[in-house]
PDB file of N, CA and C in Angstrom:
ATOM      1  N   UNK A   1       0.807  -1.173   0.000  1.00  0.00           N
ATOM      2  CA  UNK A   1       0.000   0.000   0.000  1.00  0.00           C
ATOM      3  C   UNK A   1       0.862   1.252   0.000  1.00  0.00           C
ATOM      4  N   UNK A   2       0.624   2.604  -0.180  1.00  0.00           N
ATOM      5  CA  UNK A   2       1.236   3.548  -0.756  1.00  0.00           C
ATOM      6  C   UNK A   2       1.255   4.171   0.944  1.00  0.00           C
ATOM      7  N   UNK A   3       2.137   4.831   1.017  1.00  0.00           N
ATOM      8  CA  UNK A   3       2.628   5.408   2.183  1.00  0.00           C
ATOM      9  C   UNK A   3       1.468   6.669   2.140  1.00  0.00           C
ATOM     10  N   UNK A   4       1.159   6.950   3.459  1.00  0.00           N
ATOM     11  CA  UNK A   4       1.043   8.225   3.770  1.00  0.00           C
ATOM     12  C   UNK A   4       1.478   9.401   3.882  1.00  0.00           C
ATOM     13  N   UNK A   5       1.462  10.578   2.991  1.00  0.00           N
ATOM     14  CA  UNK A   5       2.692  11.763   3.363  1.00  0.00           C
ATOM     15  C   UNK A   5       1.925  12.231   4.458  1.00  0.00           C
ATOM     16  N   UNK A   6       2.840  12.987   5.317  1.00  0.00           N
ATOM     17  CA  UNK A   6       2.731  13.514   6.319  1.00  0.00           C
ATOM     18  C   UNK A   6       2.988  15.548   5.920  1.00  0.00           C
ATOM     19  N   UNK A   7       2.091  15.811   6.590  1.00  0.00           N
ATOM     20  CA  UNK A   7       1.856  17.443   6.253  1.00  0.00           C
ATOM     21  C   UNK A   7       2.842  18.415   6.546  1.00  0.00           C
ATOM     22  N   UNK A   8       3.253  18.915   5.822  1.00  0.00           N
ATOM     23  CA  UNK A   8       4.374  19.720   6.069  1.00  0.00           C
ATOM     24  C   UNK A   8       4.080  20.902   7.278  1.00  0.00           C
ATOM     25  N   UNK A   9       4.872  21.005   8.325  1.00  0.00           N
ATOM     26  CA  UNK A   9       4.198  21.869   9.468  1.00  0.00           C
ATOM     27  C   UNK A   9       4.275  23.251   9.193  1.00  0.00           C
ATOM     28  N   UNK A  10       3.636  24.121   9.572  1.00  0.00           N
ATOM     29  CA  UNK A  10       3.713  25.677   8.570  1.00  0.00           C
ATOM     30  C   UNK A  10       4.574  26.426   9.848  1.00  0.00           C
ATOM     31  N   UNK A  11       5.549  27.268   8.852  1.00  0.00           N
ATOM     32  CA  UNK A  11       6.481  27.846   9.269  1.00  0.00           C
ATOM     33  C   UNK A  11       5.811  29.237   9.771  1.00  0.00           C
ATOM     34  N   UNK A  12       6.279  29.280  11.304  1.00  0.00           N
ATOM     35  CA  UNK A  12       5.596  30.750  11.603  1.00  0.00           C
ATOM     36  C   UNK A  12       6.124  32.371  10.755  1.00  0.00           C
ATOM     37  N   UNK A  13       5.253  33.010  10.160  1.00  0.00           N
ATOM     38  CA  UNK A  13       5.735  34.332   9.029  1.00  0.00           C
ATOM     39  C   UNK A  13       6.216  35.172   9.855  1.00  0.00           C
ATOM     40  N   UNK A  14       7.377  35.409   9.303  1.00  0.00           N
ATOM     41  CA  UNK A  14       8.680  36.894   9.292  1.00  0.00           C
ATOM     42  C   UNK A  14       8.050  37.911   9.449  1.00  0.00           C
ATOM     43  N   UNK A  15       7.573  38.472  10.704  1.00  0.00           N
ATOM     44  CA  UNK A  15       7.546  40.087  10.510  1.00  0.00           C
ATOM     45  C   UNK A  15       8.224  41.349   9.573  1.00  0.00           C
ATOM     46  N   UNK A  16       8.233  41.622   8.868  1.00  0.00           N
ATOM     47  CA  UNK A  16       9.043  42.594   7.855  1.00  0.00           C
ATOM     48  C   UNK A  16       9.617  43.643   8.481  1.00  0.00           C
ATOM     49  N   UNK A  17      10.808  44.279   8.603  1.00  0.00           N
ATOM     50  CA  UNK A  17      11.168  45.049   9.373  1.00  0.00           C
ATOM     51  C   UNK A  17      10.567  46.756   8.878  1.00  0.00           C
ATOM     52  N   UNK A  18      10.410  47.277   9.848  1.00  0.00           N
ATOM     53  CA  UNK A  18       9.866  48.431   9.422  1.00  0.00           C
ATOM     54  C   UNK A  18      10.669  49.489   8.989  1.00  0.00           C
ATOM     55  N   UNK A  19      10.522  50.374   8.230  1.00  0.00           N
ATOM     56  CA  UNK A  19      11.513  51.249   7.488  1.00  0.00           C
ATOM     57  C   UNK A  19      11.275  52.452   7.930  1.00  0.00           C
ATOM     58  N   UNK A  20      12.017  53.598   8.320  1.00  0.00           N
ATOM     59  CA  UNK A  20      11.524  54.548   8.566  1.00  0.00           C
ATOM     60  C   UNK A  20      11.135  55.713   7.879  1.00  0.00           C
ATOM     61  N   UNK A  21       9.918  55.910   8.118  1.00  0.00           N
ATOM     62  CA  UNK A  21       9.160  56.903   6.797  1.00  0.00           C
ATOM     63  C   UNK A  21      10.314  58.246   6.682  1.00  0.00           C
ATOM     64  N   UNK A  22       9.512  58.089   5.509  1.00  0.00           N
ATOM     65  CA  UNK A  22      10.786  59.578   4.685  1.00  0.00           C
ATOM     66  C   UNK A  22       9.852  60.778   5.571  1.00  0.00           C
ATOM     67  N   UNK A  23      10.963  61.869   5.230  1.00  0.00           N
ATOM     68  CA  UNK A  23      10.055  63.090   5.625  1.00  0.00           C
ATOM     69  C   UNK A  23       9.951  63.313   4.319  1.00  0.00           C
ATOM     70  N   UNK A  24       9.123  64.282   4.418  1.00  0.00           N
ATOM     71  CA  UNK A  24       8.311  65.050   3.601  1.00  0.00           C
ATOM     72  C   UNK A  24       9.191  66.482   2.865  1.00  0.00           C
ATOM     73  N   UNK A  25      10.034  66.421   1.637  1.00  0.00           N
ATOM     74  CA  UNK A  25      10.409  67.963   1.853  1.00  0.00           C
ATOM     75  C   UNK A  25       9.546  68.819   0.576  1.00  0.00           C
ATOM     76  N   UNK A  26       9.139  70.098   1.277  1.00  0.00           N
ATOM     77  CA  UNK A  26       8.400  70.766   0.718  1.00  0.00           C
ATOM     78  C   UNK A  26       9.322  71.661  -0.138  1.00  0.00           C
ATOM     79  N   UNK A  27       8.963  71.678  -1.269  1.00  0.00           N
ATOM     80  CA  UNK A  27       9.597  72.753  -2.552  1.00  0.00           C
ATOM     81  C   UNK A  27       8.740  73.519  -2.670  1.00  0.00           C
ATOM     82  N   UNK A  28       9.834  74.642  -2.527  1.00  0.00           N
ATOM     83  CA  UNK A  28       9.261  76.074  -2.651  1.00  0.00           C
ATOM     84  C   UNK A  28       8.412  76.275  -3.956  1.00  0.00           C
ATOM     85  N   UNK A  29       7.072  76.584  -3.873  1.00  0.00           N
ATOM     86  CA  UNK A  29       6.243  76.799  -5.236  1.00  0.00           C
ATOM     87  C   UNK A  29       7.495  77.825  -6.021  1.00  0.00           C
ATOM     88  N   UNK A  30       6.864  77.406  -7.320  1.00  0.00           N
ATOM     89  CA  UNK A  30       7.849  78.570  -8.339  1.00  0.00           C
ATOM     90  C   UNK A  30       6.011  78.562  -9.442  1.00  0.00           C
ATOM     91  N   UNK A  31       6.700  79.779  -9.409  1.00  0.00           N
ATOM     92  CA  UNK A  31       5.227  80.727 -10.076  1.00  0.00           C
ATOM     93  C   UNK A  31       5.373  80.732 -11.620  1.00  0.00           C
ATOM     94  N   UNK A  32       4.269  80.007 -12.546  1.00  0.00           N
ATOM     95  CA  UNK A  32       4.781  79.448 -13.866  1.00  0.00           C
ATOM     96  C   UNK A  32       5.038  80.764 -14.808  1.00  0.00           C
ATOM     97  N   UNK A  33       5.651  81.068 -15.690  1.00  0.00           N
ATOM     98  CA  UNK A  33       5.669  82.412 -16.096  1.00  0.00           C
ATOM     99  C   UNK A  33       4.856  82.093 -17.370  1.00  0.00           C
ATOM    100  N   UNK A  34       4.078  82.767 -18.245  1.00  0.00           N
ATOM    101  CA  UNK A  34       3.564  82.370 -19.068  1.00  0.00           C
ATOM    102  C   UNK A  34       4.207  82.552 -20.635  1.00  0.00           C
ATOM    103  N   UNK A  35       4.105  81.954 -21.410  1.00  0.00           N
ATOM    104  CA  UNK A  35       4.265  81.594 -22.464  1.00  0.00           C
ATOM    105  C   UNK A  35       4.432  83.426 -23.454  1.00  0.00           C
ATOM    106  N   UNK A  36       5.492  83.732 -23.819  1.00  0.00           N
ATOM    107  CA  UNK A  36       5.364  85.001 -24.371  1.00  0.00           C
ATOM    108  C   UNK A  36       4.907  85.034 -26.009  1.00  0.00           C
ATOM    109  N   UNK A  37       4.251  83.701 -26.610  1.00  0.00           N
ATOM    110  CA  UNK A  37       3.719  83.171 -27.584  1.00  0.00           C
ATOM    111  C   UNK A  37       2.428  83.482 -27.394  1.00  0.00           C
ATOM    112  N   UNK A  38       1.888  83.046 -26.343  1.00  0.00           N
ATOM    113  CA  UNK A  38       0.569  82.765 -26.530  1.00  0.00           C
ATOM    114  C   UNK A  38      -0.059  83.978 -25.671  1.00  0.00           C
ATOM    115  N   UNK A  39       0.768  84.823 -25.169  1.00  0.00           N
ATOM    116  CA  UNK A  39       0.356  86.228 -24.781  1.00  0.00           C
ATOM    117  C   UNK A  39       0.196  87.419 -25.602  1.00  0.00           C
ATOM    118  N   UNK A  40       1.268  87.576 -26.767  1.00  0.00           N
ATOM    119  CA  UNK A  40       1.408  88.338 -27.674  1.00  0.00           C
ATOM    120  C   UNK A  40      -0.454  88.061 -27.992  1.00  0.00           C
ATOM    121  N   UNK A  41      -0.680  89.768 -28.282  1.00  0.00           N
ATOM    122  CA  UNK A  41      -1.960  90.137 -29.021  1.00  0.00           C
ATOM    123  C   UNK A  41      -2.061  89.470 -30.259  1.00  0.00           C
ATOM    124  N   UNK A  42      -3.173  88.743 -30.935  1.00  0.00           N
ATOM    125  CA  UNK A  42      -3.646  88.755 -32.238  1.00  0.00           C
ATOM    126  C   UNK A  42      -4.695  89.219 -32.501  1.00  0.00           C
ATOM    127  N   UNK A  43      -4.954  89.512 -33.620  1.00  0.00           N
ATOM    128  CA  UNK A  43      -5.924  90.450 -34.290  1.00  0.00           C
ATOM    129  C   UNK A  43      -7.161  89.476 -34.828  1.00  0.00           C
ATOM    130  N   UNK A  44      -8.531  89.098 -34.514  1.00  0.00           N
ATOM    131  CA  UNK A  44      -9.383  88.199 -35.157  1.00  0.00           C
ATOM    132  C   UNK A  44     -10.025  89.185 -36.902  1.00  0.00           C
ATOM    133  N   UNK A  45      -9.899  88.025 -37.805  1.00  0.00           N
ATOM    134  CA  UNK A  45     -10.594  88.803 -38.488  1.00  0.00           C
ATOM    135  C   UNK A  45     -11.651  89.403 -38.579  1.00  0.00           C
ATOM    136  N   UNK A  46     -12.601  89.914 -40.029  1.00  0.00           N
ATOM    137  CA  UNK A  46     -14.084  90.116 -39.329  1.00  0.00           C
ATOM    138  C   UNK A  46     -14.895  88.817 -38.786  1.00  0.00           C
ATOM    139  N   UNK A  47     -14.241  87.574 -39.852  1.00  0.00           N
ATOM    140  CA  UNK A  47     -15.502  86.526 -39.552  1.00  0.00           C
ATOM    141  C   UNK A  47     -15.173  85.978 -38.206  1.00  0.00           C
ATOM    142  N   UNK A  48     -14.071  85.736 -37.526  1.00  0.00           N
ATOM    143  CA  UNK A  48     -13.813  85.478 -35.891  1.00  0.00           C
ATOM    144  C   UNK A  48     -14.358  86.609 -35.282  1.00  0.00           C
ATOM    145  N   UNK A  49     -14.454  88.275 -35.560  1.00  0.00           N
ATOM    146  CA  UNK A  49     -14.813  89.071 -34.735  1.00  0.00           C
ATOM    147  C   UNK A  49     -16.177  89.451 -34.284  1.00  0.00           C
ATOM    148  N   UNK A  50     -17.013  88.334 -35.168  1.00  0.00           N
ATOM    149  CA  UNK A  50     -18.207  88.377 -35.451  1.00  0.00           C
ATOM    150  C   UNK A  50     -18.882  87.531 -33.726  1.00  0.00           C
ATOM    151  N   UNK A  51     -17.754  86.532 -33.220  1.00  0.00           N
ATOM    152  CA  UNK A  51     -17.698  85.798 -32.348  1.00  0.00           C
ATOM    153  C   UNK A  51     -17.476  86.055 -31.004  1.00  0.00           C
ATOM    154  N   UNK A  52     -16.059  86.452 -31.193  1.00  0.00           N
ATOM    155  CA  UNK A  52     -14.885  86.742 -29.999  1.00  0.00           C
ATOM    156  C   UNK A  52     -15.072  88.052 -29.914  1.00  0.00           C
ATOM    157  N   UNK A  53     -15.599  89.079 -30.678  1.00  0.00           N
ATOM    158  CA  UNK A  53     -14.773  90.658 -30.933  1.00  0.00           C
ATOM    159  C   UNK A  53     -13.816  91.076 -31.755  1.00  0.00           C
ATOM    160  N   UNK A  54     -13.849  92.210 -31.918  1.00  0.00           N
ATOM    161  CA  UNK A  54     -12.252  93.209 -32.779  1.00  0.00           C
ATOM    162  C   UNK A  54     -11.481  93.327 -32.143  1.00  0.00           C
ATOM    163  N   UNK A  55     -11.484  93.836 -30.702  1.00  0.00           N
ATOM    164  CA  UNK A  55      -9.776  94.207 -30.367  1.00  0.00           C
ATOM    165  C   UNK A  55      -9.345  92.575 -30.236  1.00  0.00           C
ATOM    166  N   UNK A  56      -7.867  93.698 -30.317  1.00  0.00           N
ATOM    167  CA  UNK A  56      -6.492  92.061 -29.904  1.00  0.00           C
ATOM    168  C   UNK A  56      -6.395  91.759 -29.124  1.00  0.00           C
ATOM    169  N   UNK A  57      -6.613  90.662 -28.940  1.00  0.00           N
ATOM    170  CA  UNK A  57      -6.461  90.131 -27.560  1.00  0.00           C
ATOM    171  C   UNK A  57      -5.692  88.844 -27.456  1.00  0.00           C
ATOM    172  N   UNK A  58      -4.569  88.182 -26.668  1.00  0.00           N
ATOM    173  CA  UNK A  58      -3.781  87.308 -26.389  1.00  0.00           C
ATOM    174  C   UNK A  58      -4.766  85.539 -27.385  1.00  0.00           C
ATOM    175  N   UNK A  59      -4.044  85.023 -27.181  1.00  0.00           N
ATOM    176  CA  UNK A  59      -4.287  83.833 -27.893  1.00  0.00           C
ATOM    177  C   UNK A  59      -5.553  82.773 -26.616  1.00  0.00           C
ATOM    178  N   UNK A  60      -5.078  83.109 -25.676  1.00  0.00           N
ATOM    179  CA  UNK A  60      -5.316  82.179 -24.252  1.00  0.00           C
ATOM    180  C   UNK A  60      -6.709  83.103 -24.223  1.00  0.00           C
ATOM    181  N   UNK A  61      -6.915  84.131 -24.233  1.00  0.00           N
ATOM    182  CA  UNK A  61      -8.130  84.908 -23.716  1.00  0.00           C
ATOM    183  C   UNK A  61      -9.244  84.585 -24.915  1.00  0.00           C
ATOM    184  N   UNK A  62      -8.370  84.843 -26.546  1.00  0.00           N
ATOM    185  CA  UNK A  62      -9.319  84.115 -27.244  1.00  0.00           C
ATOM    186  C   UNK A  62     -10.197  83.113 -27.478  1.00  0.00           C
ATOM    187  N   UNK A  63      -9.453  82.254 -27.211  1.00  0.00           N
ATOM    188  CA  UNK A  63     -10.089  80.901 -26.869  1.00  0.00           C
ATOM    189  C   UNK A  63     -11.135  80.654 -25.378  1.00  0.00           C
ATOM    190  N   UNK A  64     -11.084  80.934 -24.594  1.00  0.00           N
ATOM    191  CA  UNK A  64     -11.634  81.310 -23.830  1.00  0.00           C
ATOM    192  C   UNK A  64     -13.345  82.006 -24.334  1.00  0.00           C
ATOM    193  N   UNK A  65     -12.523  83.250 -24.970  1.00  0.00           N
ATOM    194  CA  UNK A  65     -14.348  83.940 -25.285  1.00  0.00           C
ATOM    195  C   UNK A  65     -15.269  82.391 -26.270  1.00  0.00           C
ATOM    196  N   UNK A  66     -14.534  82.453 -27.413  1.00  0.00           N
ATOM    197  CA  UNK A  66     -14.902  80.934 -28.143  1.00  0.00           C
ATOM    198  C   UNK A  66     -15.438  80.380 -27.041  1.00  0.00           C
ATOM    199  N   UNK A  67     -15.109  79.349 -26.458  1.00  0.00           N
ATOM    200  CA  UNK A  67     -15.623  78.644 -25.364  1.00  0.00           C
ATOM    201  C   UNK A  67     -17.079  79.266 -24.395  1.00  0.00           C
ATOM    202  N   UNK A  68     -16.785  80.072 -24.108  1.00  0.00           N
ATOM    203  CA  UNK A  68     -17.759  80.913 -23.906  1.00  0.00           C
ATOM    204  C   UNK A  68     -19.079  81.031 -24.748  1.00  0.00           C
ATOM    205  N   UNK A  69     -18.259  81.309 -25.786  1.00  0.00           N
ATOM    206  CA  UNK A  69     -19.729  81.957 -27.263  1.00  0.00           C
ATOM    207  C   UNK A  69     -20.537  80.324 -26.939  1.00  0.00           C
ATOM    208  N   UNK A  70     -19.473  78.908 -27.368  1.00  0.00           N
ATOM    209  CA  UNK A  70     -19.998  77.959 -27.311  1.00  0.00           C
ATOM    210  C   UNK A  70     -20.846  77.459 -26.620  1.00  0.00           C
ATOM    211  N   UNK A  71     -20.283  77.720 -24.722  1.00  0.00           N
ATOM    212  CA  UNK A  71     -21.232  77.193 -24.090  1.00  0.00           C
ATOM    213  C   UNK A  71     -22.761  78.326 -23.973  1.00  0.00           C
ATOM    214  N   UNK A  72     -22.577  79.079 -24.048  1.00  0.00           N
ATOM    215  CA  UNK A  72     -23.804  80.123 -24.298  1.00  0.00           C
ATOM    216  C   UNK A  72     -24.914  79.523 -24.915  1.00  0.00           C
ATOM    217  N   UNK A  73     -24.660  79.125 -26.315  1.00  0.00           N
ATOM    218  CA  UNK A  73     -25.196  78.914 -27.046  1.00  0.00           C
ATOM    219  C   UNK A  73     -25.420  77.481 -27.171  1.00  0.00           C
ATOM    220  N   UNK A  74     -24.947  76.656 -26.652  1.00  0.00           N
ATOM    221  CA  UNK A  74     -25.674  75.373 -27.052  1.00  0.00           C
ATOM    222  C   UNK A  74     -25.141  74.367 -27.618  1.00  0.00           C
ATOM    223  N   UNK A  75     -23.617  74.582 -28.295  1.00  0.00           N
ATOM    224  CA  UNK A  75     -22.778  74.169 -29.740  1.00  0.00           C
ATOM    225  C   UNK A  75     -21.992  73.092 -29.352  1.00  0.00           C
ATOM    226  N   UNK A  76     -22.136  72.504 -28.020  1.00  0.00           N
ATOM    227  CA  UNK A  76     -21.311  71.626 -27.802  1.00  0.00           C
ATOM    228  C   UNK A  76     -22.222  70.257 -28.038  1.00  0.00           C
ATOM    229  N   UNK A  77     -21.601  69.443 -28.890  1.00  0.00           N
ATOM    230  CA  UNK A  77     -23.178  68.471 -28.983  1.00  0.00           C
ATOM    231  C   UNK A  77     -23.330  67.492 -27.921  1.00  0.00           C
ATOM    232  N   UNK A  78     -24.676  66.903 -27.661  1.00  0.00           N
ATOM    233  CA  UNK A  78     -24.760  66.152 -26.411  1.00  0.00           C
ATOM    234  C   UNK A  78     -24.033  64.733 -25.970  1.00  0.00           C
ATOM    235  N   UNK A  79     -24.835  64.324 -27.215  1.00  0.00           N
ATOM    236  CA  UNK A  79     -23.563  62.663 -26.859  1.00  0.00           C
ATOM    237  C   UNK A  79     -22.096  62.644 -27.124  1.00  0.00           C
ATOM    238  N   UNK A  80     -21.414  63.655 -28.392  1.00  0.00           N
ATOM    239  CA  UNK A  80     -19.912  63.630 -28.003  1.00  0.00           C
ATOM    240  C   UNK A  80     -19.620  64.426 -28.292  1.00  0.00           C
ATOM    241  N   UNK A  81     -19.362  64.758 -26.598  1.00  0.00           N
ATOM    242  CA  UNK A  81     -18.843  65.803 -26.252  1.00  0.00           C
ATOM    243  C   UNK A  81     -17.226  66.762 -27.011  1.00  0.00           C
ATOM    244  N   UNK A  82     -16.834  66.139 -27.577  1.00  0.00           N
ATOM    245  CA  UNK A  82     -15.725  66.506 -28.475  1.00  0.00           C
ATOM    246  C   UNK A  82     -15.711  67.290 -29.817  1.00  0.00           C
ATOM    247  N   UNK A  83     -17.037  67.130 -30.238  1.00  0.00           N
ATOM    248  CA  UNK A  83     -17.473  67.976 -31.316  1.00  0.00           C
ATOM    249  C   UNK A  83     -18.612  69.133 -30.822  1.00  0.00           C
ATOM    250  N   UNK A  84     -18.464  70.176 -31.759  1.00  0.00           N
ATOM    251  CA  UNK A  84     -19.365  71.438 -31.627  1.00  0.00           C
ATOM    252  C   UNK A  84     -19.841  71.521 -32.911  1.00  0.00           C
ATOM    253  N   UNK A  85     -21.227  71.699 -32.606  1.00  0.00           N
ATOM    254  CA  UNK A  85     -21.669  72.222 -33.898  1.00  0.00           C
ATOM    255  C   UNK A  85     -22.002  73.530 -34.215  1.00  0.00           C
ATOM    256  N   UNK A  86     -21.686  74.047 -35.378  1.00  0.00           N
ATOM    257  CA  UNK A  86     -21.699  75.111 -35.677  1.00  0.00           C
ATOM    258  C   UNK A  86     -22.788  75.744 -36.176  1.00  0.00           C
ATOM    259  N   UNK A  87     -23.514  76.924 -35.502  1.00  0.00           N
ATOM    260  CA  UNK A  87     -24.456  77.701 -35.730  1.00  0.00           C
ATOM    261  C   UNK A  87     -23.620  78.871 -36.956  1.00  0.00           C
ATOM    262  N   UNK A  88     -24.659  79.613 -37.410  1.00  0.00           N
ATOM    263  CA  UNK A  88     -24.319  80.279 -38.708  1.00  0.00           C
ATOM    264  C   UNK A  88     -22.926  81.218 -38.400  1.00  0.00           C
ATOM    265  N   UNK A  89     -22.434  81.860 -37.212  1.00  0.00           N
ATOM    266  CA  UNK A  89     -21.529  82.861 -37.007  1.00  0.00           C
ATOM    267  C   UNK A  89     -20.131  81.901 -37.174  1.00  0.00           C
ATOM    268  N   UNK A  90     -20.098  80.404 -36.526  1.00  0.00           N
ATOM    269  CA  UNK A  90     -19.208  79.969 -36.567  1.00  0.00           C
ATOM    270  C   UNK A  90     -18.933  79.008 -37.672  1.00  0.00           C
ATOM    271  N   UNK A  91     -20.460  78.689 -38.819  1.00  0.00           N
ATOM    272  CA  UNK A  91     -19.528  78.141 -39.695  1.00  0.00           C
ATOM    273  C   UNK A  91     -18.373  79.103 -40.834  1.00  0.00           C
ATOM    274  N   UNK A  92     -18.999  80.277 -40.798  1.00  0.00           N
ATOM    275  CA  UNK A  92     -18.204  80.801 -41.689  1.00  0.00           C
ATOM    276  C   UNK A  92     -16.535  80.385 -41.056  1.00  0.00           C
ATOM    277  N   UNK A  93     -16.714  81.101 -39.751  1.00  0.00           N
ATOM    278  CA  UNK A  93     -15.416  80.504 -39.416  1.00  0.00           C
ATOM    279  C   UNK A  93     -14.601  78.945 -39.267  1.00  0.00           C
ATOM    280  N   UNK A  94     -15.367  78.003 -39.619  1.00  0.00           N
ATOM    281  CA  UNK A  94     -14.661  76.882 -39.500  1.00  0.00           C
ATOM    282  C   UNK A  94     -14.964  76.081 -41.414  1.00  0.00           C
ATOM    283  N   UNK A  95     -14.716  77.538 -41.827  1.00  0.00           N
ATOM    284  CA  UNK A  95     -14.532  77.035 -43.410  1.00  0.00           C
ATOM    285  C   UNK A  95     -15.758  76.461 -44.360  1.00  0.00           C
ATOM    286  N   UNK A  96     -17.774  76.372 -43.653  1.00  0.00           N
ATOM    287  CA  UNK A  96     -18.712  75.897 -44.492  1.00  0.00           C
ATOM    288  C   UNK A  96     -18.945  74.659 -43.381  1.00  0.00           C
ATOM    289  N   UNK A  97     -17.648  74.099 -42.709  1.00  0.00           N
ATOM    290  CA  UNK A  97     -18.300  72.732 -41.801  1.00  0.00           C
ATOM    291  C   UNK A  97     -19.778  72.931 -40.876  1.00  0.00           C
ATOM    292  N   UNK A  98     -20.123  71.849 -40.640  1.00  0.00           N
ATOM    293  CA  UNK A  98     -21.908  71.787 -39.833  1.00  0.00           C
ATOM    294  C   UNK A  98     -21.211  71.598 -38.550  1.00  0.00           C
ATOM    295  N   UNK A  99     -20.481  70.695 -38.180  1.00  0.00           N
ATOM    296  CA  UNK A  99     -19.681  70.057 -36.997  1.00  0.00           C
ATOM    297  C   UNK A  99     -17.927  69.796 -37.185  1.00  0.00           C
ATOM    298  N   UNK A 100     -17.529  70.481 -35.977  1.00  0.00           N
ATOM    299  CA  UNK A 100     -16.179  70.010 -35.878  1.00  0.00           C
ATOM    300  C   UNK A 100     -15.314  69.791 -34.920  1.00  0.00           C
ATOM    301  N   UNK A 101     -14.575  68.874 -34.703  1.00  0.00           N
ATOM    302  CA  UNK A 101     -13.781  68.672 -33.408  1.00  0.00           C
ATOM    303  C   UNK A 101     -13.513  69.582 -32.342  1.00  0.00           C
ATOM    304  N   UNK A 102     -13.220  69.460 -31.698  1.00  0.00           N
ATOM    305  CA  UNK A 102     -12.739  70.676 -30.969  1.00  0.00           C
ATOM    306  C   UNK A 102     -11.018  70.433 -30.670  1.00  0.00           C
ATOM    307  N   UNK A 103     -10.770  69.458 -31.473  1.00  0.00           N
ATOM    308  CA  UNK A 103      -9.559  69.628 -31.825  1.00  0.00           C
ATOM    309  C   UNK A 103      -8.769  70.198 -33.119  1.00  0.00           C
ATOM    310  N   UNK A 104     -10.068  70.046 -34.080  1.00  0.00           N
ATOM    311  CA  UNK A 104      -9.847  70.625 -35.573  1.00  0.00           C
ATOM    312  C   UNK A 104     -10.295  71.878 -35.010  1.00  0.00           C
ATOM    313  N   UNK A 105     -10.802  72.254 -34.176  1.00  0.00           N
ATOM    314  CA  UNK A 105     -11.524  74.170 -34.084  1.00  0.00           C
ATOM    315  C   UNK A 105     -10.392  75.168 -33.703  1.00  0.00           C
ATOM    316  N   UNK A 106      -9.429  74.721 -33.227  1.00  0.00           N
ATOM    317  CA  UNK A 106      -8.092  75.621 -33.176  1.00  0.00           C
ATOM    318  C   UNK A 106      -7.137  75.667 -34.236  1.00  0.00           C
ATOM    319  N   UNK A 107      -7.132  74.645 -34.819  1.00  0.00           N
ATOM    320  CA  UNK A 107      -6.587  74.830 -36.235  1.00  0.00           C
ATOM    321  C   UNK A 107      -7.281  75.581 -37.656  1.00  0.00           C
ATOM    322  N   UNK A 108      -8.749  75.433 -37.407  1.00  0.00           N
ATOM    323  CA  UNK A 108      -9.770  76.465 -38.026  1.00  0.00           C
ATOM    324  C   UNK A 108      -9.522  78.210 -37.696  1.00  0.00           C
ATOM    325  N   UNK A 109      -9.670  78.165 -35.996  1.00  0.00           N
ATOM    326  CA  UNK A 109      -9.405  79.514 -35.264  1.00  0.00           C
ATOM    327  C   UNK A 109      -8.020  79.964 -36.068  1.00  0.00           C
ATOM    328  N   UNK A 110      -7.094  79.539 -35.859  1.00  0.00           N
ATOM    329  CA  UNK A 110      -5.701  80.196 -36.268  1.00  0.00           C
ATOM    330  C   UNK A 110      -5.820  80.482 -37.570  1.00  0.00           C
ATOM    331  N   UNK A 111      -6.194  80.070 -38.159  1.00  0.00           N
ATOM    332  CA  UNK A 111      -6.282  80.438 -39.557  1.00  0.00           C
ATOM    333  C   UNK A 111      -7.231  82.017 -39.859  1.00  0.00           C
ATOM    334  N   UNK A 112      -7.830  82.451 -38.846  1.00  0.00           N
ATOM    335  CA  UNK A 112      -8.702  83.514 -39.082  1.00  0.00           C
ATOM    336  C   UNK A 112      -8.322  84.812 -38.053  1.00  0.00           C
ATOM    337  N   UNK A 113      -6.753  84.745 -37.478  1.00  0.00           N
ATOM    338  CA  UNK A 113      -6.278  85.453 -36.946  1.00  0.00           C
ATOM    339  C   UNK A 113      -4.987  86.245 -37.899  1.00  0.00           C
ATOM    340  N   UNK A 114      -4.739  87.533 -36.922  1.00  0.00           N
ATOM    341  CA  UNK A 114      -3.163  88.108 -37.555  1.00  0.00           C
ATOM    342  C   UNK A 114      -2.425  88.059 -36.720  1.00  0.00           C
TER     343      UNK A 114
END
């Protein structure tokens, strides 16, 4: 007849030694300076000014009013969220399109600036 194994007895577990927590060192905030690209004034043409306005205004503030005009109005479409559709002021500006990314809409925008 075949032997019986006998159960291996369980080895009592190793406490892990404890490490001592790091401190914490705090870095001094540094204050981001902004981009002297995207501050410089541009000029919208008429068909962007029809949107945003005439005066010049920085690149960052532009986009912004856009966003603005958008959520105002409605243009962000419901199920994806990534496209806007364009009411009559903004298709001129996005070249005749009905809908467009809002990743293609800054590459549209730049094109209608000085």
């Amino acid at each position: 007849m075949a032997a019986k194994k006998k159960k291996a007895a369980k080895k009592p577990a190793k406490k892990a030694a404890k490490k001592p927590a790091k401190k914490a060192v705090k870095k001094a905030k540094v204050k981001r300076k902004p981009n002297a690209a995207f501050m410089k004034p541009v000029t919208p043409n008429e068909k962007l000014a029809a949107v945003v306005g005439a005066s010049p205004l920085p690149r960052t503030e532009l986009t912004k009013k856009l966003w603005a005009y958008i959520k105002k109005n409605g243009l962000q479409d419901k199920k994806n969220r990534r496209m806007i559709n364009a009411d009559d002021k903004l298709k001129v500006v996005f070249g005749g399109r009905g809908q467009v990314s809002m990743f293609d809409m800054t590459k549209l925008v730049s094109k209608n600036v000085k």
